[in-house]
C-alpha atoms as a PDB file:
ATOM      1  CA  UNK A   1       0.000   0.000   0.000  1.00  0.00           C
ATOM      2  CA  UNK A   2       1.460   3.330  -0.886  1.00  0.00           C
ATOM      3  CA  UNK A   3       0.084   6.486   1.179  1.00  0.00           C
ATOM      4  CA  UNK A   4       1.048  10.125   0.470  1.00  0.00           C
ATOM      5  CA  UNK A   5       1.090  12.328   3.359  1.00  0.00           C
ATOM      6  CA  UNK A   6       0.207  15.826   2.700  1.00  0.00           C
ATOM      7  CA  UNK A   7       0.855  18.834   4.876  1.00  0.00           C
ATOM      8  CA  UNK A   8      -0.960  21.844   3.585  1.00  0.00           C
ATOM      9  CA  UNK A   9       0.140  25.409   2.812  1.00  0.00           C
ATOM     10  CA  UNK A  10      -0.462  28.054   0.322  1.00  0.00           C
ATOM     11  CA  UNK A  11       3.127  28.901  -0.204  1.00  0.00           C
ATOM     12  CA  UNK A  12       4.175  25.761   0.388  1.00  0.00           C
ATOM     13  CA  UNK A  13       2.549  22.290   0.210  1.00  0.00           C
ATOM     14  CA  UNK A  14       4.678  19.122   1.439  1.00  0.00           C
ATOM     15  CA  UNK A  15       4.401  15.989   0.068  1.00  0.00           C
ATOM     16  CA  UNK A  16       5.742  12.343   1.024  1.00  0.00           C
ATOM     17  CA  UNK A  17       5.115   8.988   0.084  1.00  0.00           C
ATOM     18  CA  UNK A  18       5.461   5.900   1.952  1.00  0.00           C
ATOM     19  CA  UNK A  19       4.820   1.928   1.082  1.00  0.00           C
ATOM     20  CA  UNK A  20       3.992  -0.368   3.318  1.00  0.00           C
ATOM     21  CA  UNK A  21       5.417  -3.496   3.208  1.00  0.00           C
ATOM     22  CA  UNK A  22       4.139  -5.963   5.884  1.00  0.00           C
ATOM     23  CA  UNK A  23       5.248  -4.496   9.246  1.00  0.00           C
ATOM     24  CA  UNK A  24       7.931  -2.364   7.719  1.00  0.00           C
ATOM     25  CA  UNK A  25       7.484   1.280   6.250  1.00  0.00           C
ATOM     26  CA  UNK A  26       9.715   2.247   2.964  1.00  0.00           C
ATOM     27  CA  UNK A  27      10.668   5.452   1.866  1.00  0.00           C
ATOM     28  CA  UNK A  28       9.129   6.479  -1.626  1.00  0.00           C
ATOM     29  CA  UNK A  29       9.459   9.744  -2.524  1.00  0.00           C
ATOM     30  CA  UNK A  30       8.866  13.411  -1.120  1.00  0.00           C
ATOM     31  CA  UNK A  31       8.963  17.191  -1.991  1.00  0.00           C
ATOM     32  CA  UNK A  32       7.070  20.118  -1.921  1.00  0.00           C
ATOM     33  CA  UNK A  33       4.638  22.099  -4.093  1.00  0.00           C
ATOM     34  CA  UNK A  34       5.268  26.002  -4.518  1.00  0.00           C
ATOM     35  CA  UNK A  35       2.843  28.503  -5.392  1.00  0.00           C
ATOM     36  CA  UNK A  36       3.957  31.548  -6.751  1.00  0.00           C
ATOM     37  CA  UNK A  37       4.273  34.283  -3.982  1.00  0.00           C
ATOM     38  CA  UNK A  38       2.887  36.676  -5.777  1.00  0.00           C
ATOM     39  CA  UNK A  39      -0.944  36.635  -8.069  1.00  0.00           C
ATOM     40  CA  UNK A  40      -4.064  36.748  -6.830  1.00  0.00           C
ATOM     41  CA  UNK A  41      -5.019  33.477  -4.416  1.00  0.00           C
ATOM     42  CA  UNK A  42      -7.588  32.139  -7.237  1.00  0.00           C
ATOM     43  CA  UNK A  43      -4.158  31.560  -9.202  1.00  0.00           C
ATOM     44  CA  UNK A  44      -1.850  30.466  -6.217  1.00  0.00           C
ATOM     45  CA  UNK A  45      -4.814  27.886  -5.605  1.00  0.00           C
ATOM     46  CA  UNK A  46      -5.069  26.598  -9.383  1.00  0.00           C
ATOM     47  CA  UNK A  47      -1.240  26.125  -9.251  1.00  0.00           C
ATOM     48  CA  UNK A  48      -1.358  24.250  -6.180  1.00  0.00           C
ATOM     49  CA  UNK A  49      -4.644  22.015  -7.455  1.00  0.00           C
ATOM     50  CA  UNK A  50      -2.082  21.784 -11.065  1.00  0.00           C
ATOM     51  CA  UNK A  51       1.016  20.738  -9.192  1.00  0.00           C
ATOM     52  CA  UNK A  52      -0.510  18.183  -6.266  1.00  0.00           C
ATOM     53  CA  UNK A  53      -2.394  16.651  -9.235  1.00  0.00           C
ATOM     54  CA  UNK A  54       0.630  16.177 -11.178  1.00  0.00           C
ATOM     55  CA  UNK A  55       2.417  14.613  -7.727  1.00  0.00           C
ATOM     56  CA  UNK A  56      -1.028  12.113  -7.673  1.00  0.00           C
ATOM     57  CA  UNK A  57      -0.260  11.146 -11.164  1.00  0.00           C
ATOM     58  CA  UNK A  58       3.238   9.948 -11.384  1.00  0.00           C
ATOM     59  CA  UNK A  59       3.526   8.636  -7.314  1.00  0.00           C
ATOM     60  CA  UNK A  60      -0.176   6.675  -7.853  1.00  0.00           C
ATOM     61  CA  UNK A  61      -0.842   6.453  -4.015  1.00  0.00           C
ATOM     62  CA  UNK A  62      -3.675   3.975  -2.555  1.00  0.00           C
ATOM     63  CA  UNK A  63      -4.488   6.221  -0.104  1.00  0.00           C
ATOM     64  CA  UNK A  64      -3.771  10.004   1.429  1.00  0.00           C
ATOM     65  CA  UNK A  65      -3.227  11.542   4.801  1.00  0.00           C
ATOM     66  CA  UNK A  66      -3.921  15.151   5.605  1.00  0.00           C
ATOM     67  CA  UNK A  67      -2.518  17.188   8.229  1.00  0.00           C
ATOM     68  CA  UNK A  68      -5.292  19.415   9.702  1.00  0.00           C
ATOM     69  CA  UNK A  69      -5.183  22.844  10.226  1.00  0.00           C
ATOM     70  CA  UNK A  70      -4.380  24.645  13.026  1.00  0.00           C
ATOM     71  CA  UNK A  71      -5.817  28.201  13.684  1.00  0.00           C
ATOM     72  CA  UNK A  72      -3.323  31.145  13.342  1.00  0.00           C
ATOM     73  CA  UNK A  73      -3.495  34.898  14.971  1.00  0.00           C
ATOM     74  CA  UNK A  74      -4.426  36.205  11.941  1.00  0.00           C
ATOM     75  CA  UNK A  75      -8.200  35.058  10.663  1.00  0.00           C
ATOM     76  CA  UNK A  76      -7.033  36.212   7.598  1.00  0.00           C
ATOM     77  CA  UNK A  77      -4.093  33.151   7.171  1.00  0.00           C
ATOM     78  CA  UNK A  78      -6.610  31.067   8.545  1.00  0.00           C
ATOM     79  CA  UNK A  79      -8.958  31.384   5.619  1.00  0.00           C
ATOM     80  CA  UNK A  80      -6.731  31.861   3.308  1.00  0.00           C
ATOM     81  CA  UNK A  81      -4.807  28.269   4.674  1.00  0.00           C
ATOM     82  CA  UNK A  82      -8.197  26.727   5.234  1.00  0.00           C
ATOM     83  CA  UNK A  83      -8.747  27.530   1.138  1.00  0.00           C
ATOM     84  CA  UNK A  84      -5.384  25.770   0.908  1.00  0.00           C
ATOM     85  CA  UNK A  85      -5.939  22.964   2.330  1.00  0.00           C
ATOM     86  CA  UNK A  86      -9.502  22.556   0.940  1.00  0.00           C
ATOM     87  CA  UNK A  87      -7.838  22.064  -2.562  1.00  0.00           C
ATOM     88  CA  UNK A  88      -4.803  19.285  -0.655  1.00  0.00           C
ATOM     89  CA  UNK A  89      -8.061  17.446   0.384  1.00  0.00           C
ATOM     90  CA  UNK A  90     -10.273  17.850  -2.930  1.00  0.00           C
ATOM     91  CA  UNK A  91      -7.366  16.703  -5.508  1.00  0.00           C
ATOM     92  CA  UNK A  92      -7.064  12.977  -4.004  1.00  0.00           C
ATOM     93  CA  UNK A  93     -11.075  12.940  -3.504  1.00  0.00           C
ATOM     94  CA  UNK A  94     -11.363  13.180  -6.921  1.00  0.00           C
ATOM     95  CA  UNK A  95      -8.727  10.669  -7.889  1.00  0.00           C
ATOM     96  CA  UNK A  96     -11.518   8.354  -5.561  1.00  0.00           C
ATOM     97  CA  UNK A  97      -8.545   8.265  -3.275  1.00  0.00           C
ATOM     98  CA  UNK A  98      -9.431   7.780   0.433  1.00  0.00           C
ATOM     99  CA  UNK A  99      -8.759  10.530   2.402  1.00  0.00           C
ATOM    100  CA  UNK A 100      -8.051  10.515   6.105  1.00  0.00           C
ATOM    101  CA  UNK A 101      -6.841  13.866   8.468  1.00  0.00           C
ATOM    102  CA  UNK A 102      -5.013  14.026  11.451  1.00  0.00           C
ATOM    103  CA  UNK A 103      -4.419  16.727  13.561  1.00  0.00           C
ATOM    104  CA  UNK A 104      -1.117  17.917  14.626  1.00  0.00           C
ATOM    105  CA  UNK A 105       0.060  16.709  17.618  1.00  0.00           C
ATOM    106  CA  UNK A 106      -1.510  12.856  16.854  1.00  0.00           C
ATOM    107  CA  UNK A 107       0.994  13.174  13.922  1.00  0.00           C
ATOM    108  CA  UNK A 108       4.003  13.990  16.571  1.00  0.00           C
ATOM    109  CA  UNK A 109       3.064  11.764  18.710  1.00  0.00           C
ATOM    110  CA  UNK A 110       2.953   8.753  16.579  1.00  0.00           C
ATOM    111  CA  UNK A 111       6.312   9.802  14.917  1.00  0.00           C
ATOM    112  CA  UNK A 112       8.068  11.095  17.646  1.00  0.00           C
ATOM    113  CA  UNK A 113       6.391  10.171  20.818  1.00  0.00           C
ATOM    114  CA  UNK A 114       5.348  13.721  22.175  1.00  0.00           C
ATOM    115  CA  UNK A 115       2.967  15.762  20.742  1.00  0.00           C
ATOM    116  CA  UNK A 116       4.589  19.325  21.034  1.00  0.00           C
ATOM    117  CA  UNK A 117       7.767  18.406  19.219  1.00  0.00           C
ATOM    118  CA  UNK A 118       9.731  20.945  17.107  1.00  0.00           C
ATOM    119  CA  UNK A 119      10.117  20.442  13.232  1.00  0.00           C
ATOM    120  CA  UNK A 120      13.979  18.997  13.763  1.00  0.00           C
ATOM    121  CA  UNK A 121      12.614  16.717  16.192  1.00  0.00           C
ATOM    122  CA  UNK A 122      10.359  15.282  13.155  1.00  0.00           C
ATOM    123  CA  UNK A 123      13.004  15.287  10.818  1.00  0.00           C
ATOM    124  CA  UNK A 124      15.300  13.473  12.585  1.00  0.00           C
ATOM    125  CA  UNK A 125      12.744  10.762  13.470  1.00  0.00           C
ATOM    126  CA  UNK A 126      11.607  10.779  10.007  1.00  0.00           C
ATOM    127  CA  UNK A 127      15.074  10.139   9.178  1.00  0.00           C
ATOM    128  CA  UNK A 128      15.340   7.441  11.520  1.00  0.00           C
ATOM    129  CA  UNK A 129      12.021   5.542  10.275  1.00  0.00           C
ATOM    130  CA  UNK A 130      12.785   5.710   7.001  1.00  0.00           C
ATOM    131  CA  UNK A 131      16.360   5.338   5.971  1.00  0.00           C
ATOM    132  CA  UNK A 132      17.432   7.196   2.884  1.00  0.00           C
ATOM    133  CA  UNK A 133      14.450  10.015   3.863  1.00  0.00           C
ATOM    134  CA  UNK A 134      16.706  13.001   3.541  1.00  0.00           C
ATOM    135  CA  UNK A 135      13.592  15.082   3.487  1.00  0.00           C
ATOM    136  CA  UNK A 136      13.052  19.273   5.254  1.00  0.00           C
ATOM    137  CA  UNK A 137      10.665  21.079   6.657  1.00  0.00           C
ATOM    138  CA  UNK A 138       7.372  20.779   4.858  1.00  0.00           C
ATOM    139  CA  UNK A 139       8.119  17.682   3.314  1.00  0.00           C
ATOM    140  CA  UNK A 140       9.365  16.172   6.339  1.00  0.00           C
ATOM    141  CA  UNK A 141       6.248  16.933   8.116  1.00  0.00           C
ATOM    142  CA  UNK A 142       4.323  15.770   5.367  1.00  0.00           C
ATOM    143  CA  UNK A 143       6.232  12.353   5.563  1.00  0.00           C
ATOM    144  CA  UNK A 144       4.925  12.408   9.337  1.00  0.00           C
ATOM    145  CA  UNK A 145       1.671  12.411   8.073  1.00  0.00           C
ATOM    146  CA  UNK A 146       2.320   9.496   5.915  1.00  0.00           C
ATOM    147  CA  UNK A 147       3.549   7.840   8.892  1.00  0.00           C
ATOM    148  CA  UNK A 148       1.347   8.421  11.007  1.00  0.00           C
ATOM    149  CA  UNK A 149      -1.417   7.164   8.389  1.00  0.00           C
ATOM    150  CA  UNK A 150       0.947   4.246   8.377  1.00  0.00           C
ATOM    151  CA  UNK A 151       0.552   3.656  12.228  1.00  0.00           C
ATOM    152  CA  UNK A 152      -3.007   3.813  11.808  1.00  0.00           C
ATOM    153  CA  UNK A 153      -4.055   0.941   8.836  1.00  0.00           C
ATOM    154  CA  UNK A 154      -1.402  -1.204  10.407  1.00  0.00           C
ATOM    155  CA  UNK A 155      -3.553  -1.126  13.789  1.00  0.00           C
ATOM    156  CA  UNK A 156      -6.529  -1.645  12.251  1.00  0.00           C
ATOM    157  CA  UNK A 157      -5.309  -4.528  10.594  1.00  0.00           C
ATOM    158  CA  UNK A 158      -3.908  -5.945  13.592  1.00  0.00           C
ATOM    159  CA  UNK A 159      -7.614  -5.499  15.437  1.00  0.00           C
ATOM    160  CA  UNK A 160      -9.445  -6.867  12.240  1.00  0.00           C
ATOM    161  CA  UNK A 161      -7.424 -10.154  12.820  1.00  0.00           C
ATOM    162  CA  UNK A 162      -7.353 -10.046  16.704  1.00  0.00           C
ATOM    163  CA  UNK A 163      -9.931 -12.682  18.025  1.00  0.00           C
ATOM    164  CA  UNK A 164     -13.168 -10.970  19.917  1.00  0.00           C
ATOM    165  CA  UNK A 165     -13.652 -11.360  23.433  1.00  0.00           C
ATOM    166  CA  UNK A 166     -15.730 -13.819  25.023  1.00  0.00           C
END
């Protein structure tokens, strides 16, 4: 199963991909998707909808993982990241590619055991679980994601097999 792990932004929009294969995670691929800085947000949204559907084309995940958004100072960012993110979340859906979201500090935890970590924190964990990740900052978080995603299906498929309770 390959999952792409997607940590919005408007600027900047991480990507990573990870396989799963058995109980082990493998390191795909990652990067990041930049708008241009400058335009009107209609365009910095088309070029982010253009560029994470080109990502979703050539990486052909089975499912995505969103990171969810947290609120900023400014209402204003938070719209404008909430628009963001609304397009991160719409360009899998319409691939018919599940979609699951996780908030912040559930990704940190599962990848590096507390949730109020710092970004190096996550990048040298995401390092650590996948070897040959030599992934920063946006795509390093979004590789969390991915992770954490990761964490998740592998439970769930642990509990599907476990025998119920009498």
């Amino acid at each position: 199963m390959r999952i792409i792990g997607l940590d919005p932004g408007l600027r900047h929009t991480g990507w990573g991909v990870v396989a799963i294969d058995g109980t082990r995670l493998r390191h795909i691929a990652d990067g990041a998707i930049h708008a241009p800085p400058r335009g009107t947000l209609a365009q910095r949204l088309v070029a982010l909808f253009d560029g994470l559907d080109e990502v979703m084309a050539q990486q052909r995940p089975d499912a995505a993982a969103v990171e969810e958004t947290f609120l900023n100072k400014n209402p204003g960012s938070t719209l404008k990241l909430g628009a963001a993110r609304g397009v991160v979340l719409l360009v899998p859906a319409l691939r018919g590619i599940p979609v699951a979201e996780y908030s912040t500090n559930l990704v940190k935890k599962a990848v590096v055991g507390a949730g109020h970590a710092d970004k190096h924190q996550i990048e040298v964990m995401v390092g650590m679980l996948l070897p040959g990740a030599r992934a920063l900052a946006d795509a390093a978080d979004a590789l969390a994601v991915a992770v954490c995603h990761a964490h998740h299906v592998q439970t769930s498929r642990i509990w599907e097999r476990a025998e119920p309770l009498s």
